[in-house]
C-alpha atoms as a PDB file:
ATOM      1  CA  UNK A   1    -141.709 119.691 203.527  1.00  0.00           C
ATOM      2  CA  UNK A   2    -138.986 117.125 203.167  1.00  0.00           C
ATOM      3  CA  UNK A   3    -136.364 116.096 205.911  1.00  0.00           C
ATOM      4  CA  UNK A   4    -133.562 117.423 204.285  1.00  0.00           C
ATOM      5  CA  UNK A   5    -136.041 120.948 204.146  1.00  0.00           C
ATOM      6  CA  UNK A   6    -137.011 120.551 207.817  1.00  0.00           C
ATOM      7  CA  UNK A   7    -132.711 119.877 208.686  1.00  0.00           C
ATOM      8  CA  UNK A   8    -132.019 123.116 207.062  1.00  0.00           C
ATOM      9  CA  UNK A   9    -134.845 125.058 208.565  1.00  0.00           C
ATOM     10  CA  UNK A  10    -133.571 123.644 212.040  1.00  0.00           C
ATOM     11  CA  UNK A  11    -129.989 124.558 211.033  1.00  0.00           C
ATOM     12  CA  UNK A  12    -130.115 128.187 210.763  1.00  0.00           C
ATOM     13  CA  UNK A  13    -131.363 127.988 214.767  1.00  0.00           C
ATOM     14  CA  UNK A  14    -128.834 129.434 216.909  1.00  0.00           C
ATOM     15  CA  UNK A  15    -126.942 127.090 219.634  1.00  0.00           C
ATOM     16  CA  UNK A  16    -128.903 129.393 222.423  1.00  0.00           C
ATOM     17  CA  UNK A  17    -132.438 127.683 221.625  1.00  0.00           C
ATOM     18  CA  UNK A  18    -130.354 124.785 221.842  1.00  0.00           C
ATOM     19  CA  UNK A  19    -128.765 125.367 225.726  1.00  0.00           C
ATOM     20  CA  UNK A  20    -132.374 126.641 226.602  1.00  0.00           C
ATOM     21  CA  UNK A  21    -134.224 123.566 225.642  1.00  0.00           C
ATOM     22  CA  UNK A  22    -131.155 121.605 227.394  1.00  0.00           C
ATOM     23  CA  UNK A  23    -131.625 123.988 230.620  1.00  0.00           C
ATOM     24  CA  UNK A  24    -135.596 123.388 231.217  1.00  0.00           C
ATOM     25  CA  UNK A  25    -135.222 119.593 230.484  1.00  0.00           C
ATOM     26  CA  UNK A  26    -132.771 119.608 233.292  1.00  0.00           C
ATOM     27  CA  UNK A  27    -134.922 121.801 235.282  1.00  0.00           C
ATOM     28  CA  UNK A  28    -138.004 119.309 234.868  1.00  0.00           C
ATOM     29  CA  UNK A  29    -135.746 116.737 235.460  1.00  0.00           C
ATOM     30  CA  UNK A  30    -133.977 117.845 238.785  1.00  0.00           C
ATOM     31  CA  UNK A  31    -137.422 118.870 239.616  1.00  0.00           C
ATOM     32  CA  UNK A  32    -139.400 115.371 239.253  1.00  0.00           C
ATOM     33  CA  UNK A  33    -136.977 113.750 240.729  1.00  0.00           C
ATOM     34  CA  UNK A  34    -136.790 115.813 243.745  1.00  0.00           C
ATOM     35  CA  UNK A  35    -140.561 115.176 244.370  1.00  0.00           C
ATOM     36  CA  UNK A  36    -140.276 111.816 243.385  1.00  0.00           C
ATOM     37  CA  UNK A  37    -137.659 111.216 246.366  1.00  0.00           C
ATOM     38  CA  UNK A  38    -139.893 113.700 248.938  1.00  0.00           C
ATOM     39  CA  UNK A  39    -142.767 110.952 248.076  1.00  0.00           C
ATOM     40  CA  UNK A  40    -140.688 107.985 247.742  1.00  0.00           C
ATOM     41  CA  UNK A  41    -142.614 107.195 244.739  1.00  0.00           C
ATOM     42  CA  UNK A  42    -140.843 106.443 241.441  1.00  0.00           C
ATOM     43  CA  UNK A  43    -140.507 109.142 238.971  1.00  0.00           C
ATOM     44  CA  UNK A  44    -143.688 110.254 237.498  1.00  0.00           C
ATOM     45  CA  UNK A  45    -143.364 109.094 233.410  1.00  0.00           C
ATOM     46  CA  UNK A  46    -145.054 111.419 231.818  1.00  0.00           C
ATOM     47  CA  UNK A  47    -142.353 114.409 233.100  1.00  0.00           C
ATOM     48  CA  UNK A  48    -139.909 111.836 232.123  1.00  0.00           C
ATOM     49  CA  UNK A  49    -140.968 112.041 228.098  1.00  0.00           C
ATOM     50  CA  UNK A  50    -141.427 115.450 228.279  1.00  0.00           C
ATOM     51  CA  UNK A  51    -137.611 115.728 229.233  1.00  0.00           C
ATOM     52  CA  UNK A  52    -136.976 113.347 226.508  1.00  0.00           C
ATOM     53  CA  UNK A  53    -138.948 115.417 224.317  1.00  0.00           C
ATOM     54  CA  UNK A  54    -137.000 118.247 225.167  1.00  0.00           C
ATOM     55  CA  UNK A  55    -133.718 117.021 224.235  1.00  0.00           C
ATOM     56  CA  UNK A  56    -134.626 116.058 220.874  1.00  0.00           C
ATOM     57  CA  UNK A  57    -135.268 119.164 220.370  1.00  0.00           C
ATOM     58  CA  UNK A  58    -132.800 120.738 222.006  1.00  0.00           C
ATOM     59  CA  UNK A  59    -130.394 118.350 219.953  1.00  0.00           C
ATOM     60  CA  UNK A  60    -131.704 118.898 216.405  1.00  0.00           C
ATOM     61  CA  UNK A  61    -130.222 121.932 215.363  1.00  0.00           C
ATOM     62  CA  UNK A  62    -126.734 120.534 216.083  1.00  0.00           C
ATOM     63  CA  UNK A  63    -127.434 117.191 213.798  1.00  0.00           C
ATOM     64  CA  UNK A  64    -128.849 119.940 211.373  1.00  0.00           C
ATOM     65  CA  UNK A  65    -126.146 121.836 211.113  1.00  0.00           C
ATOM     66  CA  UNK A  66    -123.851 118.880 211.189  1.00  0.00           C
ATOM     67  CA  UNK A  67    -125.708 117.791 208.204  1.00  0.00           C
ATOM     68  CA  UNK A  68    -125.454 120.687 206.163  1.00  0.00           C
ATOM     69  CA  UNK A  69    -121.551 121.122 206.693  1.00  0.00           C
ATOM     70  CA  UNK A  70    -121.822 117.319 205.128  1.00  0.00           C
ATOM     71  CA  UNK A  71    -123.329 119.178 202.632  1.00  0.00           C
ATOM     72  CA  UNK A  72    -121.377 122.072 202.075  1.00  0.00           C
ATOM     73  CA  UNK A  73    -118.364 119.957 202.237  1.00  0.00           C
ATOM     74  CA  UNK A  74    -119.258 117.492 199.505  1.00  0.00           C
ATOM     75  CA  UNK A  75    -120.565 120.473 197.220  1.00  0.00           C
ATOM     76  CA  UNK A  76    -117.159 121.600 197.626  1.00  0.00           C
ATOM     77  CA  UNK A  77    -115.533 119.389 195.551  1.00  0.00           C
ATOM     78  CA  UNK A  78    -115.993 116.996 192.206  1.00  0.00           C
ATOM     79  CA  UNK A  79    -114.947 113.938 192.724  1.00  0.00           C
ATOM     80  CA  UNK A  80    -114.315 112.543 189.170  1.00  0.00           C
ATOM     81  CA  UNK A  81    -114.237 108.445 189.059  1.00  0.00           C
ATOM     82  CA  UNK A  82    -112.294 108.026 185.615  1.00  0.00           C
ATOM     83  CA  UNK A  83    -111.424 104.666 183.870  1.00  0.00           C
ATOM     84  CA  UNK A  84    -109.062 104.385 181.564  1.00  0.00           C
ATOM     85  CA  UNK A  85    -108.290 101.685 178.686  1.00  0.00           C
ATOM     86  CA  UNK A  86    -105.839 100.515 176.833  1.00  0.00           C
ATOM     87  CA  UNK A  87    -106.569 100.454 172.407  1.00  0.00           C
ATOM     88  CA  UNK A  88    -107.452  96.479 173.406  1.00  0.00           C
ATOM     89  CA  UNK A  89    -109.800  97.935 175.986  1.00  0.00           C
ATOM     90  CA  UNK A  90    -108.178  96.679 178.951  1.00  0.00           C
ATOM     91  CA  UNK A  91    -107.801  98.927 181.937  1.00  0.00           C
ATOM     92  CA  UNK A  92    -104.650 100.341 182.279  1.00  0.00           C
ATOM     93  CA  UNK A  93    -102.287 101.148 185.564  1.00  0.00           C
ATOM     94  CA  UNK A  94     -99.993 103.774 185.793  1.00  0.00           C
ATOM     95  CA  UNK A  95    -102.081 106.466 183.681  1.00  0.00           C
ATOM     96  CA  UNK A  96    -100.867 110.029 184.633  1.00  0.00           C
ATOM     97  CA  UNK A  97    -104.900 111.977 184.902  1.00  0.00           C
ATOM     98  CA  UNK A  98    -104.952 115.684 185.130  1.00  0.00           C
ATOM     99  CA  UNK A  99    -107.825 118.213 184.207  1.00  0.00           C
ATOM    100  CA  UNK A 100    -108.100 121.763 182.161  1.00  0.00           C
ATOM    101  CA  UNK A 101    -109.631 122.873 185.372  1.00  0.00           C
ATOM    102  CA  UNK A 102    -106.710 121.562 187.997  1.00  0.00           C
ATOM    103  CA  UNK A 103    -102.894 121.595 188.634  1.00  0.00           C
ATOM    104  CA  UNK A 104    -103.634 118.054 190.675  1.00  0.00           C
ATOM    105  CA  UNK A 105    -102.537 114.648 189.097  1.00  0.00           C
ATOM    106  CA  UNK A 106    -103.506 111.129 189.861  1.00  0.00           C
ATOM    107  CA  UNK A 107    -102.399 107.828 188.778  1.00  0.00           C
ATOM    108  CA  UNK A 108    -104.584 105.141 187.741  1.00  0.00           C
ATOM    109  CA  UNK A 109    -104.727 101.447 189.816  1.00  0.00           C
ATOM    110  CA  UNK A 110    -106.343  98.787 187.792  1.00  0.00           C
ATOM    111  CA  UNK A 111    -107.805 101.448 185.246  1.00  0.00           C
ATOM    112  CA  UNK A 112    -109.259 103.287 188.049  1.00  0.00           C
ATOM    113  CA  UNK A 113    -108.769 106.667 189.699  1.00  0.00           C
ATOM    114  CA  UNK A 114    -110.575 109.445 190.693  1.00  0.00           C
ATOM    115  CA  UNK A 115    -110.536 113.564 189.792  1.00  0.00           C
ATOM    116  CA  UNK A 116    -111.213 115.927 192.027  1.00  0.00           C
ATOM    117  CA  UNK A 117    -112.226 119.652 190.861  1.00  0.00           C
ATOM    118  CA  UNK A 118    -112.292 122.028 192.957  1.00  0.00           C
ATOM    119  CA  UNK A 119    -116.005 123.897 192.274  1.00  0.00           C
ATOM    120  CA  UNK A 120    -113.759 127.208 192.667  1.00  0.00           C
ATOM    121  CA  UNK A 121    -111.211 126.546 189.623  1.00  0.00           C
ATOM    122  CA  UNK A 122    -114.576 125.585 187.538  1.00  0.00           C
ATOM    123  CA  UNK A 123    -115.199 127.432 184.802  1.00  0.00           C
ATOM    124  CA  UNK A 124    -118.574 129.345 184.253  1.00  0.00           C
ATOM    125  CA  UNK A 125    -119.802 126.871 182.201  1.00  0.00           C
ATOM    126  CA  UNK A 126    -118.684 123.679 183.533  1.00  0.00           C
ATOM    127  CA  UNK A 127    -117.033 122.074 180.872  1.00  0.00           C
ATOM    128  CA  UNK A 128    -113.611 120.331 181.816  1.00  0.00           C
ATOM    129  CA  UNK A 129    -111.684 117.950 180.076  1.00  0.00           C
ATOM    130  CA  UNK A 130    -109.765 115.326 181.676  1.00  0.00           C
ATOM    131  CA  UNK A 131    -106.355 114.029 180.183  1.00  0.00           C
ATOM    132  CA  UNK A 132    -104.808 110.525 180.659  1.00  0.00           C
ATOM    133  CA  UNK A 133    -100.833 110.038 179.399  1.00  0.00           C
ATOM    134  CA  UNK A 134     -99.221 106.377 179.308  1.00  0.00           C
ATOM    135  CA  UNK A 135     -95.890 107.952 178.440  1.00  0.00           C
ATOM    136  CA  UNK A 136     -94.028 104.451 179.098  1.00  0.00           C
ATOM    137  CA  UNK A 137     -95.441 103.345 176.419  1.00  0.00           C
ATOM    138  CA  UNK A 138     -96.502 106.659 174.219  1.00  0.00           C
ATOM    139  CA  UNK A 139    -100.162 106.368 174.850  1.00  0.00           C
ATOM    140  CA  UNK A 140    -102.688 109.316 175.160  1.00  0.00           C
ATOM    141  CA  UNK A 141    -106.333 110.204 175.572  1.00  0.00           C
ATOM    142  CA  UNK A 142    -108.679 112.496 176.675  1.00  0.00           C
ATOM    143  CA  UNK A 143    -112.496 112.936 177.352  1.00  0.00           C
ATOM    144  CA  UNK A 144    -114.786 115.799 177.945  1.00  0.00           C
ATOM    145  CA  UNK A 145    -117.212 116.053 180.645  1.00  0.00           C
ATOM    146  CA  UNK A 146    -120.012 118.387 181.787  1.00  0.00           C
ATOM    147  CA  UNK A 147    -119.920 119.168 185.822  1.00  0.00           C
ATOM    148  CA  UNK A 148    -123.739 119.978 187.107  1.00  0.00           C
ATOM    149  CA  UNK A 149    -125.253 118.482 190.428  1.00  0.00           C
ATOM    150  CA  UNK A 150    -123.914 115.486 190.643  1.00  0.00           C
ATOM    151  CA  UNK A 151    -120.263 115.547 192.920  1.00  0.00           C
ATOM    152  CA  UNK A 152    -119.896 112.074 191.808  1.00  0.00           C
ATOM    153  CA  UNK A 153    -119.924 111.822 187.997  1.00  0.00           C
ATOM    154  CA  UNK A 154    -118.029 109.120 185.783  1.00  0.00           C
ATOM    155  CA  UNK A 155    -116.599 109.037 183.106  1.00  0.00           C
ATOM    156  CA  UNK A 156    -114.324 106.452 180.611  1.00  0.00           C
ATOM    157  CA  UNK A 157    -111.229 107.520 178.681  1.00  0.00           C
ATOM    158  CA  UNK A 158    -109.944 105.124 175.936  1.00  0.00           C
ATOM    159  CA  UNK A 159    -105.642 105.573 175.171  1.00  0.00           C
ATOM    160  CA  UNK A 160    -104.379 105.717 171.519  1.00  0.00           C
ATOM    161  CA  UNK A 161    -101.213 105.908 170.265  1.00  0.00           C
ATOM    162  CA  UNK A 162    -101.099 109.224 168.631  1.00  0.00           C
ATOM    163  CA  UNK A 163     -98.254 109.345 165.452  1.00  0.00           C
ATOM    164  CA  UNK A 164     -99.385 113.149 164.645  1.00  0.00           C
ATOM    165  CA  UNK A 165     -95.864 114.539 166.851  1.00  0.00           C
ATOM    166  CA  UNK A 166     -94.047 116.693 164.619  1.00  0.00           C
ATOM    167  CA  UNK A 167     -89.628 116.806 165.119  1.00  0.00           C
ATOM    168  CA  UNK A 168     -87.870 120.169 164.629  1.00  0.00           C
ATOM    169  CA  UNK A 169     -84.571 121.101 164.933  1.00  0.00           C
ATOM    170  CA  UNK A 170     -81.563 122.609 163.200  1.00  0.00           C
ATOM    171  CA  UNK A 171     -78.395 121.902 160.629  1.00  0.00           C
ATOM    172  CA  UNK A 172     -74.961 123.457 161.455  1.00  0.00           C
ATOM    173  CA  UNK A 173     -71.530 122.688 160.375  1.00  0.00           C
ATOM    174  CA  UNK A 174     -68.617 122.147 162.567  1.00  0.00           C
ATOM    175  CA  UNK A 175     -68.120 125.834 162.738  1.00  0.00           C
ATOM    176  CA  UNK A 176     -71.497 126.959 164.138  1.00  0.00           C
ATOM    177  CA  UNK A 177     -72.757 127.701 160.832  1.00  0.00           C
ATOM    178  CA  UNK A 178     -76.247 127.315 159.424  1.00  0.00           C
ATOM    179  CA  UNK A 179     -76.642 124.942 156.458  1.00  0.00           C
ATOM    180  CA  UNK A 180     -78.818 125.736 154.160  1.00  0.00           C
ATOM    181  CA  UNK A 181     -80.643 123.396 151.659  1.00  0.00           C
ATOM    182  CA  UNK A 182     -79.727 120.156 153.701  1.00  0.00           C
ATOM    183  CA  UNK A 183     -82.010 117.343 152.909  1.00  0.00           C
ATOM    184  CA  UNK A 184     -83.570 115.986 156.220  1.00  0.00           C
ATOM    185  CA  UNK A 185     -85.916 112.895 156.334  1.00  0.00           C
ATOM    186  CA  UNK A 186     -87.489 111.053 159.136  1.00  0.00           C
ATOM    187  CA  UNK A 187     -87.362 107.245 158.964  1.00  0.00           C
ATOM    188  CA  UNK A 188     -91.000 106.189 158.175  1.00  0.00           C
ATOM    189  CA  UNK A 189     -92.024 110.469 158.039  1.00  0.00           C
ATOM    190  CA  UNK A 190     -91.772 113.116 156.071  1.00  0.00           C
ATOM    191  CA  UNK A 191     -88.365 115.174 154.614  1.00  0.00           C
ATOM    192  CA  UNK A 192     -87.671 118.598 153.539  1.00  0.00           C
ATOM    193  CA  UNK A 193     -84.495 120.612 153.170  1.00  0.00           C
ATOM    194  CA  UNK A 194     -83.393 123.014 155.985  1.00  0.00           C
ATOM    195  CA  UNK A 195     -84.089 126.932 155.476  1.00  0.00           C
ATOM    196  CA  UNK A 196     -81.874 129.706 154.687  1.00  0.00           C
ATOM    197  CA  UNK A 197     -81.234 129.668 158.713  1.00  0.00           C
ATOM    198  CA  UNK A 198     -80.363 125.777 158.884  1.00  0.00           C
ATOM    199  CA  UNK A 199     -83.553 125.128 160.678  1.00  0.00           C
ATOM    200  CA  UNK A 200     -86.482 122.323 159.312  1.00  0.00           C
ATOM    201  CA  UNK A 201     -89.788 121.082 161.000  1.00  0.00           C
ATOM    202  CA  UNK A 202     -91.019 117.597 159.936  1.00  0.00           C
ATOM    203  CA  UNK A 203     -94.233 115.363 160.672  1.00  0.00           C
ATOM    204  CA  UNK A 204     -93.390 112.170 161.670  1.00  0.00           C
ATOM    205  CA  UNK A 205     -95.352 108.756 162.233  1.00  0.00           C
ATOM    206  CA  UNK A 206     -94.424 108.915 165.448  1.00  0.00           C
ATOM    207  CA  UNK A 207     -95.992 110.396 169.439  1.00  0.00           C
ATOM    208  CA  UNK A 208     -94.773 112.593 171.612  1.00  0.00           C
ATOM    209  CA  UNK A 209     -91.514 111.046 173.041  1.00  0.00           C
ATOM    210  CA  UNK A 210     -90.797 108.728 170.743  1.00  0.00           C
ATOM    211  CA  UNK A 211     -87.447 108.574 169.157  1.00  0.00           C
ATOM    212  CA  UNK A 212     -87.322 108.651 165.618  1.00  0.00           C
ATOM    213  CA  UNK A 213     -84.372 108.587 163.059  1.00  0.00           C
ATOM    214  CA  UNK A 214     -82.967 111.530 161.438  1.00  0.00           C
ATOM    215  CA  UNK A 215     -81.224 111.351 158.196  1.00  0.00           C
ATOM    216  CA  UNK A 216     -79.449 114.381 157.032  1.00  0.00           C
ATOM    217  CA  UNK A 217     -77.584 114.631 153.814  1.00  0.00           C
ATOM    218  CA  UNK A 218     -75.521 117.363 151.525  1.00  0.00           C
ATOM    219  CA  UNK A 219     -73.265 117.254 148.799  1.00  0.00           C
ATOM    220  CA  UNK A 220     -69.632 118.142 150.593  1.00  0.00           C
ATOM    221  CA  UNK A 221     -70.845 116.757 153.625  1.00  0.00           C
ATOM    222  CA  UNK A 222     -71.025 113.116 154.843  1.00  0.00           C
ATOM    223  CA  UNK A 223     -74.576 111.794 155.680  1.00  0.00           C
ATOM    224  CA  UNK A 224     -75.247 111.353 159.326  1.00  0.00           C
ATOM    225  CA  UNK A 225     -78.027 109.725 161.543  1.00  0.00           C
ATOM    226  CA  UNK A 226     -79.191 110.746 164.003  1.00  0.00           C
ATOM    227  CA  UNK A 227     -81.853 109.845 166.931  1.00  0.00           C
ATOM    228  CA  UNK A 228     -84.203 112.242 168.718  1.00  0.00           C
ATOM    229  CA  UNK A 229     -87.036 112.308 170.734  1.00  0.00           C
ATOM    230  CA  UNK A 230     -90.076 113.425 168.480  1.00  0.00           C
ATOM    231  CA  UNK A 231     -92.164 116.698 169.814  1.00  0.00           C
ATOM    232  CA  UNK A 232     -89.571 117.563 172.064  1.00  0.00           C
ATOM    233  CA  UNK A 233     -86.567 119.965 172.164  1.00  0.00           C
ATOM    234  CA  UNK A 234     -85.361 120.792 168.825  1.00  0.00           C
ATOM    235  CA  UNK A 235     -82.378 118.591 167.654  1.00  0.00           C
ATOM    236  CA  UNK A 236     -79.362 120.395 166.603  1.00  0.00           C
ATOM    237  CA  UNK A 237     -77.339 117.929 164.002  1.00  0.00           C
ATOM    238  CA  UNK A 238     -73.756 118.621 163.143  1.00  0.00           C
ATOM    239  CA  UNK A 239     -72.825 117.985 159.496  1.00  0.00           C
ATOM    240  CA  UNK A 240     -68.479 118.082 158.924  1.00  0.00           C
ATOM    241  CA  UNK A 241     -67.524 119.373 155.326  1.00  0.00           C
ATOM    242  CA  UNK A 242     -64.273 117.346 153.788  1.00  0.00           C
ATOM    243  CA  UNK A 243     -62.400 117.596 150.698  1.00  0.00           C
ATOM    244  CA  UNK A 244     -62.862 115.323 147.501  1.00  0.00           C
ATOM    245  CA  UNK A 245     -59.370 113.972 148.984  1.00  0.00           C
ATOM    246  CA  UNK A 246     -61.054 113.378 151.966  1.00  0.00           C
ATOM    247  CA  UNK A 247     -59.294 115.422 154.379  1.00  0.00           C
ATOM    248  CA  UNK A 248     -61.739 118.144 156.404  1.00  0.00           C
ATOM    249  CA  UNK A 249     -62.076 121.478 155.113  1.00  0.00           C
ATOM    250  CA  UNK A 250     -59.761 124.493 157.163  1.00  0.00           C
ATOM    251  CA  UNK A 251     -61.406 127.783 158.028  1.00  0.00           C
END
């Protein structure tokens, strides 16, 4: 049997065995040193280590059970050391971490902070994955990781500047009205015209927060430019019809 076997044997001992052994050590005790005195001998040794005895016994189940709430409380909880890198593979402060399998967020100090999951939010099969956003500077990354014994685990997530975020909005004239068929472009992306409703949805080269350039353009209408953040809320461009004279159009 190993020690931490023999600790939780000893744990699941009620505190009563424990205040027993406590009350006959201090019963031999009392006693040997009452006939010690009546003798005026010193105390006899042997009675001495059996009292000793008897407290080490008496005290085991509490250093038991104080072990396995050590136990029960690291079990409790995954404590995730993540390090995160920049694209040059330096490490990176300021990194907002959150998990799939926790509302909790961390920052990062010198590339370094830590995760904790809950072993109640879990899921059955232990697969999380842990997120790390650089939004300062538009930089994102993830990593998956499998949660088993180890409380402790590690793991490394490397930050990339993602230009996958797509920019949606729509095209209206000064009136409120849709325009259809409006030719919308992205500086450096994609274009398309706007739908029957005024509306268009564009890649760009761009992440998540970034703001790109909008050019929008139909005949009647002056061109205008516009910025936006990309992968955001929609952006709602205003295009004013004029006249061939050059005066704006009455409704």
């Amino acid at each position: 049997m190993t020690i931490p076997d023999f600790l939780k044997a000893i744990g699941s001992v009620s505190g009563s065995w424990s205040l027993a052994a406590y009350s006959i050590a201090a019963v031999l005790a009392i006693g040997n040193l009452v006939v010690s005195r009546s003798r005026k001998e010193s105390p006899n040794s042997i009675i001495w280590g059996i009292v000793a005895v008897i407290c080490v016994l008496g005290l085991t189940p509490t250093i038991a059970n104080a072990y396995l709430e050590r136990l029960r409380i690291i079990g409790a909880v995954y404590r995730i050391r993540t390090t995160v890198l920049s694209p040059e593979h330096f490490p990176v402060s300021g990194a907002i971490l959150h998990t799939t399998a926790s509302n909790q967020t961390t920052e990062t100090s010198q590339g370094i902070g830590e995760v904790t999951v809950p072993r109640a939010t879990m899921p059955a099969d232990g697969k999380i994955t842990i997120y790390a956003d650089l939004d300062a500077q538009f930089l994102h990354g993830h990593a998956d990781i499998q949660l088993a014994n180890d409380p402790n685990p590690s793991v490394s997530i490397e930050l990339r500047a993602s230009g996958d975020a797509v920019i949606s909005g729509l095209v209206e004239d000064s009136a409120g009205h849709a325009v259809p068929d409006a030719t919308v472009s992205v500086l450096g992306g994609a274009s398309g015209v706007t739908a029957a409703n005024g509306t268009f949805k564009l890649t760009t080269n761009a992440a998540a927060g970034q703001m790109v350039r909008l050019h929008v353009e139909k005949k009647g209408y002056p061109a205008v430019d516009q910025d936006h953040p990309a992968g955001r809320d929609p952006a709602t461009i205003v295009l004013t019809r004029v006249h061939s004279a050059g005066k704006k159009a009455q409704r």
